[in-house]
N, C-alpha and C. Protein backbone atom coordinates (compact mmCIF):
# COMPACT_ATOMS: atom_id res chain seq x y z
N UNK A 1 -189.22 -9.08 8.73
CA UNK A 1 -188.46 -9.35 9.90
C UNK A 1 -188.98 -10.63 10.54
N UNK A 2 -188.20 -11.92 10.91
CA UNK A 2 -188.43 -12.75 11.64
C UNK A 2 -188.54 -12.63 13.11
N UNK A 3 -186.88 -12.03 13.41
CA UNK A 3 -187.10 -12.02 14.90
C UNK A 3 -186.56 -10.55 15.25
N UNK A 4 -186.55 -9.90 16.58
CA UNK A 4 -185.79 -9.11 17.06
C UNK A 4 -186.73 -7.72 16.02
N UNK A 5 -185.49 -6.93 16.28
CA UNK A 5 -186.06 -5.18 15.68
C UNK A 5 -185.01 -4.63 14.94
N UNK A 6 -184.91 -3.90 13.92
CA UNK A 6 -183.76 -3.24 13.37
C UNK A 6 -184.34 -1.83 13.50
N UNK A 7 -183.67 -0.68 13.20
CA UNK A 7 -183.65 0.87 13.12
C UNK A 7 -182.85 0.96 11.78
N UNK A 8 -183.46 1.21 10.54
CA UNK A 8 -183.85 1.43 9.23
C UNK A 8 -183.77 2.91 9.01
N UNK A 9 -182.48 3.49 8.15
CA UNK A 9 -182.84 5.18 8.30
C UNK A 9 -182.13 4.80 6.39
N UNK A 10 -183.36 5.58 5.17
CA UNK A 10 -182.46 5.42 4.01
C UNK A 10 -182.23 6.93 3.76
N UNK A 11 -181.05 6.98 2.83
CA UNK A 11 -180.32 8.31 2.92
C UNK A 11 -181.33 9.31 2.42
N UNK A 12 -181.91 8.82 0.90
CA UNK A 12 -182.99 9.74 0.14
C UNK A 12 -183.57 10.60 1.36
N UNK A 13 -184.00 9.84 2.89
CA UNK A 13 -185.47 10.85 3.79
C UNK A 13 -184.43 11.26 5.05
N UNK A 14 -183.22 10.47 5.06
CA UNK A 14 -182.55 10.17 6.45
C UNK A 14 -183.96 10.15 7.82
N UNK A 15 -185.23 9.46 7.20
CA UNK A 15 -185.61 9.57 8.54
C UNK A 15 -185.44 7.79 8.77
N UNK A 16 -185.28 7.59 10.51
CA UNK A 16 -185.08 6.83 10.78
C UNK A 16 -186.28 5.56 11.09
N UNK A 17 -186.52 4.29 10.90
CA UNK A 17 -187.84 3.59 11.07
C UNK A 17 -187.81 2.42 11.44
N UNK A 18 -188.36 1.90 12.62
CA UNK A 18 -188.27 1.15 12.93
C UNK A 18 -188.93 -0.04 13.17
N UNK A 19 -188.53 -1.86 12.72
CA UNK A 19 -189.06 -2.18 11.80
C UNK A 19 -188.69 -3.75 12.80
N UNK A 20 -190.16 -4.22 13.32
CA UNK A 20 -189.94 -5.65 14.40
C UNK A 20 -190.62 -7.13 13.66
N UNK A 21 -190.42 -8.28 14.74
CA UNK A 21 -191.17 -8.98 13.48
C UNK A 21 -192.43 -8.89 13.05
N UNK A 22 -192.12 -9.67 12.03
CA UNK A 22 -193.91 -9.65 11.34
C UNK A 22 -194.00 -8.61 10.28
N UNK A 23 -192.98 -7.56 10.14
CA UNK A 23 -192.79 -6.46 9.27
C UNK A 23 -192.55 -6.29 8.29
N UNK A 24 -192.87 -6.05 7.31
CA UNK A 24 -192.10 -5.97 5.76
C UNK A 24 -191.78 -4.84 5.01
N UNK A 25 -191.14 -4.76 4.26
CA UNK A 25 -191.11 -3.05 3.76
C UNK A 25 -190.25 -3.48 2.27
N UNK A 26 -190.23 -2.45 1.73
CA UNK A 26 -189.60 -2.53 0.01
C UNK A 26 -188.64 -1.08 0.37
N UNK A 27 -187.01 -1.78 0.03
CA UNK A 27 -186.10 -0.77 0.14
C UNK A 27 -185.87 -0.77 -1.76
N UNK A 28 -186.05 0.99 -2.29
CA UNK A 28 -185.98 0.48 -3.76
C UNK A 28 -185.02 1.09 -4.14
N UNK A 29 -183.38 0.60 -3.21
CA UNK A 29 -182.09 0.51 -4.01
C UNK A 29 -181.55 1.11 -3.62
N UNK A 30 -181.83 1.96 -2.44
CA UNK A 30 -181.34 3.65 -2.11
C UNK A 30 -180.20 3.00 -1.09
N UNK A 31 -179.18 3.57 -0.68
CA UNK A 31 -178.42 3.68 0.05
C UNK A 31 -178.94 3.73 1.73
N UNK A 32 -178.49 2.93 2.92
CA UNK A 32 -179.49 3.08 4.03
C UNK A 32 -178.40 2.30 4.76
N UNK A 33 -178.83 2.27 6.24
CA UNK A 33 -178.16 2.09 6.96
C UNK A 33 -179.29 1.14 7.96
N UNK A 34 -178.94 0.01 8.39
CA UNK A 34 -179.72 -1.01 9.47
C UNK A 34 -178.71 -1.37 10.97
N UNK A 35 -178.99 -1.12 11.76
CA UNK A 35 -178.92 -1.38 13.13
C UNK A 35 -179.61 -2.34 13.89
N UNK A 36 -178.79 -2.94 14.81
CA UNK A 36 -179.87 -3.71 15.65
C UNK A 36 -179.04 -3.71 17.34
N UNK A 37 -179.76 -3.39 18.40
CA UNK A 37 -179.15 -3.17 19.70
C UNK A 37 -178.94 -4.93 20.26
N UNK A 38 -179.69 -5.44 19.98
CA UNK A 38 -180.05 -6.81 20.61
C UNK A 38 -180.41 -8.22 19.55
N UNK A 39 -179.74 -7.70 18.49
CA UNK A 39 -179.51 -8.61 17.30
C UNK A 39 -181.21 -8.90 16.72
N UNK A 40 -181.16 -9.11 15.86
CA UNK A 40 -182.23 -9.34 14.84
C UNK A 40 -182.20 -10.41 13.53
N UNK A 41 -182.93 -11.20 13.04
CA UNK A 41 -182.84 -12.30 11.79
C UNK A 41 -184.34 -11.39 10.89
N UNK A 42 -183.80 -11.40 9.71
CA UNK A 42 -184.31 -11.16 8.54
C UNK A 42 -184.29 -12.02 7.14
N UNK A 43 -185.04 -11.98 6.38
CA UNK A 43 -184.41 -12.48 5.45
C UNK A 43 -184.94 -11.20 4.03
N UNK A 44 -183.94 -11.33 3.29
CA UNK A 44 -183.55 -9.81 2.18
C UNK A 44 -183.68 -10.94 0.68
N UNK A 45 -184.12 -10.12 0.31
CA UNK A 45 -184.63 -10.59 -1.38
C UNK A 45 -184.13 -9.31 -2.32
N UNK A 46 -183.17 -9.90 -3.30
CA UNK A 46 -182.44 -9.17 -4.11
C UNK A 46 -183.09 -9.45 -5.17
N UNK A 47 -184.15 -8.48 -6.17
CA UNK A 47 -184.89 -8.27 -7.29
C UNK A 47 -183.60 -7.57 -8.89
N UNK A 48 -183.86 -8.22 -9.40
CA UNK A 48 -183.93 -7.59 -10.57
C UNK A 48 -182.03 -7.32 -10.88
N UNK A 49 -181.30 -8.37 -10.17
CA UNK A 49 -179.81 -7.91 -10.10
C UNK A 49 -179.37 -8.64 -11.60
N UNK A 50 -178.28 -7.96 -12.40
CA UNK A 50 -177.90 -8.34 -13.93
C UNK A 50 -177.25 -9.45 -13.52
N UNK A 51 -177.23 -10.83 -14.57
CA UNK A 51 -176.51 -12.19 -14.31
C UNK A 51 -175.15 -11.73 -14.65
N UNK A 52 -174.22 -12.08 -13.21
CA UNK A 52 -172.83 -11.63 -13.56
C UNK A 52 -172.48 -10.37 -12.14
N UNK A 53 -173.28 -10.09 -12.02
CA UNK A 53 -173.21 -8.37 -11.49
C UNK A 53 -173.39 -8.84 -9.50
N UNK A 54 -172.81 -8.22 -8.60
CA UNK A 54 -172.76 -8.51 -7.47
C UNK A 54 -174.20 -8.03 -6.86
N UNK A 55 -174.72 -8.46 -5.98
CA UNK A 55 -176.06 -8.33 -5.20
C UNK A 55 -175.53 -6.77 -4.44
N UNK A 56 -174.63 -6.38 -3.77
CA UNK A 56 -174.24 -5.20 -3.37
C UNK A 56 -173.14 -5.10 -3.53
N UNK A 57 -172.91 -3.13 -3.14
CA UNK A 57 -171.63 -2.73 -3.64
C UNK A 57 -171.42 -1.45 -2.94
N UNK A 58 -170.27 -1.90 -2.37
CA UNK A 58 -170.02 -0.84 -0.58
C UNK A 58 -170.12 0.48 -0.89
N UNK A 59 -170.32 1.45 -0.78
CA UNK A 59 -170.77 2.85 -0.97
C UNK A 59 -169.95 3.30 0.60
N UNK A 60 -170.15 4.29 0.44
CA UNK A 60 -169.38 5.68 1.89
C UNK A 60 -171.00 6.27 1.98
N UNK A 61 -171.20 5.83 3.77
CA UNK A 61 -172.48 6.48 4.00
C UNK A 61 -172.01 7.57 4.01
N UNK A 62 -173.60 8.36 3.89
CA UNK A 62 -174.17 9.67 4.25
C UNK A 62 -174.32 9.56 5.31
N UNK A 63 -173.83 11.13 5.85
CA UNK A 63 -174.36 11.70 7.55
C UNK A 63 -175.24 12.36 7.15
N UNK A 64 -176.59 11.81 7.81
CA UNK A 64 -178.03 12.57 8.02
C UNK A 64 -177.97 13.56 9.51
């Protein structure tokens, strides 16, 4: 996280976590949901995606 705060909940724990700057964390692929009340800048690193194949792909959240 650069600036600001997000609220981080991934479906696998639905617990929710919250994540300000200076923060880092490894999301490994799971479905999740990010919020921010008062806006936030990040920057996201896409590992290991097939040449050809889209970086994401819209899914129907889960209600935790």
């Amino acid at each position: 996280m650069v600036e600001g705060e997000i609220e981080h909940t991934m479906e696998d724990d639905c617990v929710s976590r919250t994540y300000s700057a200076g923060d880092a964390w490894v999301d490994p692929g799971h479905v999740h949901t990010a919020n921010s009340e008062d806006g936030a800048f990040a920057y996201i690193m896409f590992l290991g995606i097939p040449e050809g194949e889209p970086a994401t792909e819209w899914v129907e959240p889960r209600e935790c």
